[in-house]
Protein backbone atom coordinates (compact mmCIF):
# COMPACT_ATOMS: atom_id res chain seq x y z
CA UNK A 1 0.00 0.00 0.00
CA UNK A 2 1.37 3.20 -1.31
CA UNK A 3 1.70 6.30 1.18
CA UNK A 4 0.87 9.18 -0.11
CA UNK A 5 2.40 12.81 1.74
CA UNK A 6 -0.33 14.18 1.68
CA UNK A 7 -0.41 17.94 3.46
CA UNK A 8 2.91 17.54 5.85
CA UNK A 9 4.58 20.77 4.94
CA UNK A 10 4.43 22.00 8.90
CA UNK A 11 6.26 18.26 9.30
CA UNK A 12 8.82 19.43 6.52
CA UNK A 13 9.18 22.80 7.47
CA UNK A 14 9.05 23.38 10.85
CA UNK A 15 8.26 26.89 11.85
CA UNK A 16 10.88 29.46 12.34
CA UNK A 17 10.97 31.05 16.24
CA UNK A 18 9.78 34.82 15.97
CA UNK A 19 12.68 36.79 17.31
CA UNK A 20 11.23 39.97 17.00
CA UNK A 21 10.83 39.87 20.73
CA UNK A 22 14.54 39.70 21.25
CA UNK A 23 15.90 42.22 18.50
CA UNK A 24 13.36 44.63 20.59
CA UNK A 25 15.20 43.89 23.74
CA UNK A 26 18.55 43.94 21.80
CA UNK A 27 17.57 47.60 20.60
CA UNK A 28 16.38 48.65 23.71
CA UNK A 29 19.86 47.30 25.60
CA UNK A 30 21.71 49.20 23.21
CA UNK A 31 19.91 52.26 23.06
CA UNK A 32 20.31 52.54 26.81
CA UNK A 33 23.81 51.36 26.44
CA UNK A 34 24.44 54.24 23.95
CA UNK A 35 22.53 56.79 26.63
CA UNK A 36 24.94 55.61 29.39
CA UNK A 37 27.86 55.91 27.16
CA UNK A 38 26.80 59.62 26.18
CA UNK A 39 26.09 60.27 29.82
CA UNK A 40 29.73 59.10 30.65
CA UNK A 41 31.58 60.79 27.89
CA UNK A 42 29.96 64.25 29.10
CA UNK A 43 30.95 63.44 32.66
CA UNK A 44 34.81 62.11 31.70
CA UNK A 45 35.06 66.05 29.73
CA UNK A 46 33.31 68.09 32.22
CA UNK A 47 35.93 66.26 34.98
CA UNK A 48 38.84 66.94 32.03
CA UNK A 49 37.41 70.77 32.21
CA UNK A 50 37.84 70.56 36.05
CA UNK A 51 41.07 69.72 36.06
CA UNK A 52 42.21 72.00 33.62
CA UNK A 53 41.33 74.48 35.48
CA UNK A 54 42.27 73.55 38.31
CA UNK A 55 45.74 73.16 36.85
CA UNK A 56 45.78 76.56 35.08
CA UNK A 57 44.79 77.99 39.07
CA UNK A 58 48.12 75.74 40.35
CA UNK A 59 50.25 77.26 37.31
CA UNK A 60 48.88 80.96 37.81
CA UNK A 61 49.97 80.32 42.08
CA UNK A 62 53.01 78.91 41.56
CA UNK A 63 54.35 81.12 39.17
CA UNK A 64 54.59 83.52 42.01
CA UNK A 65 58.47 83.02 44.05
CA UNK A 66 56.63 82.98 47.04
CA UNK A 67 53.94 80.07 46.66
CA UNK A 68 56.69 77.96 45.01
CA UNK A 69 59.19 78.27 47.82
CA UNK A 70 56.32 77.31 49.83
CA UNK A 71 55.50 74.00 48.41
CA UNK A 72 59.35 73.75 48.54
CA UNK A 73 59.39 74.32 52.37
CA UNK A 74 56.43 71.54 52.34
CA UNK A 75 58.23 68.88 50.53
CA UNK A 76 61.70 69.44 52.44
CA UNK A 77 59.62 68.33 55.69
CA UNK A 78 57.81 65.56 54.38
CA UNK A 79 61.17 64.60 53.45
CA UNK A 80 63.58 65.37 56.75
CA UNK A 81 59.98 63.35 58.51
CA UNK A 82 60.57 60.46 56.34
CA UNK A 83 64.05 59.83 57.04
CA UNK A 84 64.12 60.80 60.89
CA UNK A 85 60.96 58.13 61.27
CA UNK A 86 63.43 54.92 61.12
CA UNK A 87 65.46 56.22 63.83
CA UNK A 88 63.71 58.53 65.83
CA UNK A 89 59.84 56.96 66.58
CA UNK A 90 56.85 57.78 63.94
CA UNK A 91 56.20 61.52 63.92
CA UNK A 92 59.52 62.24 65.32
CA UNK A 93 59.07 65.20 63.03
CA UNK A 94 55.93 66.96 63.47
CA UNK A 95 54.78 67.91 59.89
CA UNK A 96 54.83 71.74 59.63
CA UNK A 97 53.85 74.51 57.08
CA UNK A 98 52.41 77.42 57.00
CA UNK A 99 50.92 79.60 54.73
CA UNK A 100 51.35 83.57 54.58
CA UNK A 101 55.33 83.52 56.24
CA UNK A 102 58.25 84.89 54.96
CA UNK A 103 59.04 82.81 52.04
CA UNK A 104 62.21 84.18 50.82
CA UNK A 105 64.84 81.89 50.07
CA UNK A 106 67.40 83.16 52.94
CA UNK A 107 64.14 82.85 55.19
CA UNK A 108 62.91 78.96 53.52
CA UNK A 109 66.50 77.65 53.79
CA UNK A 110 67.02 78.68 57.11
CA UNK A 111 64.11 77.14 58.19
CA UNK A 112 64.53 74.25 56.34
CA UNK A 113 68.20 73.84 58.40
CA UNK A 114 66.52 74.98 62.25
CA UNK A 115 63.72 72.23 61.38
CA UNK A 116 66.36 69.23 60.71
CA UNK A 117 69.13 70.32 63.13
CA UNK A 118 66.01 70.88 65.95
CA UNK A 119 66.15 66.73 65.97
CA UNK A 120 70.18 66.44 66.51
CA UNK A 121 70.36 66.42 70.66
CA UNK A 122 68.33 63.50 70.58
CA UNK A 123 69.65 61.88 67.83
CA UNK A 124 72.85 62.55 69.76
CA UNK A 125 71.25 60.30 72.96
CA UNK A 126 70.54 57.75 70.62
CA UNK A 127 73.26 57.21 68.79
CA UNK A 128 76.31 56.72 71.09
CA UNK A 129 79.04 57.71 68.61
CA UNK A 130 82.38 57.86 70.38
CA UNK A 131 83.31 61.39 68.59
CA UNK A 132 81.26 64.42 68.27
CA UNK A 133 82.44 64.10 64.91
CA UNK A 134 80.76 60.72 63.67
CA UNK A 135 77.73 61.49 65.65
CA UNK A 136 77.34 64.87 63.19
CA UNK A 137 79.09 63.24 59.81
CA UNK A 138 76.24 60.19 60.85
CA UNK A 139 73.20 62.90 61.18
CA UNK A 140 74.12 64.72 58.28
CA UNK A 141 74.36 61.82 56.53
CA UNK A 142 70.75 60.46 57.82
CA UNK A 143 68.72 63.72 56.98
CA UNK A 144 70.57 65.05 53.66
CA UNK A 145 68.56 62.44 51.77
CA UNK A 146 65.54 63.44 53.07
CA UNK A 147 66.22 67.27 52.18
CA UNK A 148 67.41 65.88 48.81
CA UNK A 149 63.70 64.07 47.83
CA UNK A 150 62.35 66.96 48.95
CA UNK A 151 63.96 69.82 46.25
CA UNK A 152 63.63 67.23 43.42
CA UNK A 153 59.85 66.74 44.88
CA UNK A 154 59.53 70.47 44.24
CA UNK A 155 61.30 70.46 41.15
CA UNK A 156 59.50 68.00 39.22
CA UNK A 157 55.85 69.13 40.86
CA UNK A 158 57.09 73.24 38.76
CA UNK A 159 58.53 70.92 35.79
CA UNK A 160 55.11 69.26 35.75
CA UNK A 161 52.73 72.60 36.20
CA UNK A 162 55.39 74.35 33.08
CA UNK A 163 56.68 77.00 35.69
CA UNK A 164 59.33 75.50 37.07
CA UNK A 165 61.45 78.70 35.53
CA UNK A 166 62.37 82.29 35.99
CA UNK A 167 62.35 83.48 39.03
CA UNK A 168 61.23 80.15 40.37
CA UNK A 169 63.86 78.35 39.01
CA UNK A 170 66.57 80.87 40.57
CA UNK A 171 64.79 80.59 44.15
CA UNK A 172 64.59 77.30 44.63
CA UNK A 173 68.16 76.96 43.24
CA UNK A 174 69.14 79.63 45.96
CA UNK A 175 67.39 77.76 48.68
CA UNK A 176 69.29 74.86 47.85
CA UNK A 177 72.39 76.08 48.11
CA UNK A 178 71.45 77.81 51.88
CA UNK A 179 70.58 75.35 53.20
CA UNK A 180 73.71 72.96 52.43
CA UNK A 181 76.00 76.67 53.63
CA UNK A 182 73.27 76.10 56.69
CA UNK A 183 74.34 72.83 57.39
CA UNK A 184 77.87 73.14 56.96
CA UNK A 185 77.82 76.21 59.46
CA UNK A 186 75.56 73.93 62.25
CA UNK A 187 78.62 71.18 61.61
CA UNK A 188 81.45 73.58 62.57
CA UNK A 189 79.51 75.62 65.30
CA UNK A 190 78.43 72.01 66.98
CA UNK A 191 82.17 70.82 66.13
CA UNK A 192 83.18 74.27 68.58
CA UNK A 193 80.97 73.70 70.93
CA UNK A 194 82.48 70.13 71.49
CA UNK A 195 85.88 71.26 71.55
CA UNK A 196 85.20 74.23 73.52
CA UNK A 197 82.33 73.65 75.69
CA UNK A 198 81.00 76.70 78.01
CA UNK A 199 82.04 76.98 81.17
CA UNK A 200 78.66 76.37 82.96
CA UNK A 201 79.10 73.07 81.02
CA UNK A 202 82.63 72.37 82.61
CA UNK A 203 81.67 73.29 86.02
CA UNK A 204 78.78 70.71 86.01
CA UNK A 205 81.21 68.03 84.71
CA UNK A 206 83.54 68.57 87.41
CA UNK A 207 80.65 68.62 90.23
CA UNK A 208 79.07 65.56 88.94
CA UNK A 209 82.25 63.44 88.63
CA UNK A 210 83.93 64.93 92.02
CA UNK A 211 83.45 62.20 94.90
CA UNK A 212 80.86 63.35 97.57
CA UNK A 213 81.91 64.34 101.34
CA UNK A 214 80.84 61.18 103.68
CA UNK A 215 79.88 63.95 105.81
């Protein structure tokens, strides 16, 4: 007996899935995708614009001597602080600046040196050395980096901000070479003071090493 096929075309050809349903999800997930994507470009410029401007304020502030030599004075002590930590206890150098003081470089440098050299007695305490000599050659030798990070700290945050020139340029260079004078001159005066002490100091040598009447 012969089969015939008959009507089996929806055997045959099975229907196709409608996916018109998920091209109008698709469309709608990319439409919002494109929204978000607007919506972050105009954020990423207007925080570009921000910054821009907040750079031009930084360039316009630190083109002036005196807010340069400040950030200068700034670094220096983050610097001195980072290398006294090790030895001296965290903090051992209070963090310091100020804003609106005599930022000259005669006046920056010599702070610079009083702020460093402030931490020597104790250092001294600490440190045992059996001359007067290695105890400063070893302080010297302990804060100088510090001071060091701290110019090219400076340097390369007025390279950065394009002002790092001028005027600038010739201050922090002359604050440089203070304070190294400034340290050199607290060597020899300390170097004196050891080889000469004052008499006050002698006196009070002699009383505490002089033996005590049993009476």
């Amino acid at each position: 007996m012969a089969i015939t096929p008959g009507n089996n075309s929806a055997a045959i050809n099975p229907a196709r899935p409608d996916n018109s349903a998920a091209k109008t999800d698709k469309a709608k997930t990319d439409g919002a995708a494109g929204a978000n994507s607007g919506i972050s470009a105009a954020a990423q410029a207007k925080q570009a614009q921000n910054v821009a401007i907040l750079r031009a304020n930084e360039q316009v502030s630190l083109r002036s001597n005196n807010d340069s030599l400040s950030l200068l004075y700034k670094t220096a002590l983050e610097g001195i602080n980072a290398e006294l930590e090790p030895v001296l206890g965290e903090n051992a150098a209070q963090k310091v600046y100020d804003s609106g003081i005599d930022t000259s470089p005669e006046a920056t440098a010599e702070r610079i040196v009083a702020f460093a050299t402030a931490f020597y007695s104790r250092y001294k305490e600490l440190a045992g050395a059996e001359t007067e000599q290695q105890t400063l050659d070893d302080f010297l030798a302990l804060i100088t980096p510090g001071i060091e990070k701290g110019f090219a700290d400076a340097k390369e945050i007025l390279t950065n901000l394009k002002v790092y020139e001028g005027d600038v340029e010739s201050g922090v260079d002359s604050t440089y070479d203070l304070v190294n004078k400034g340290l050199a001159s607290f060597r020899e005066r300390m170097l004196e003071l050891a080889a000469n002490p004052p008499a006050d100091d002698i006196d009070n040598a002699e009383q505490s090493t002089a033996p005590k009447d049993s009476n």
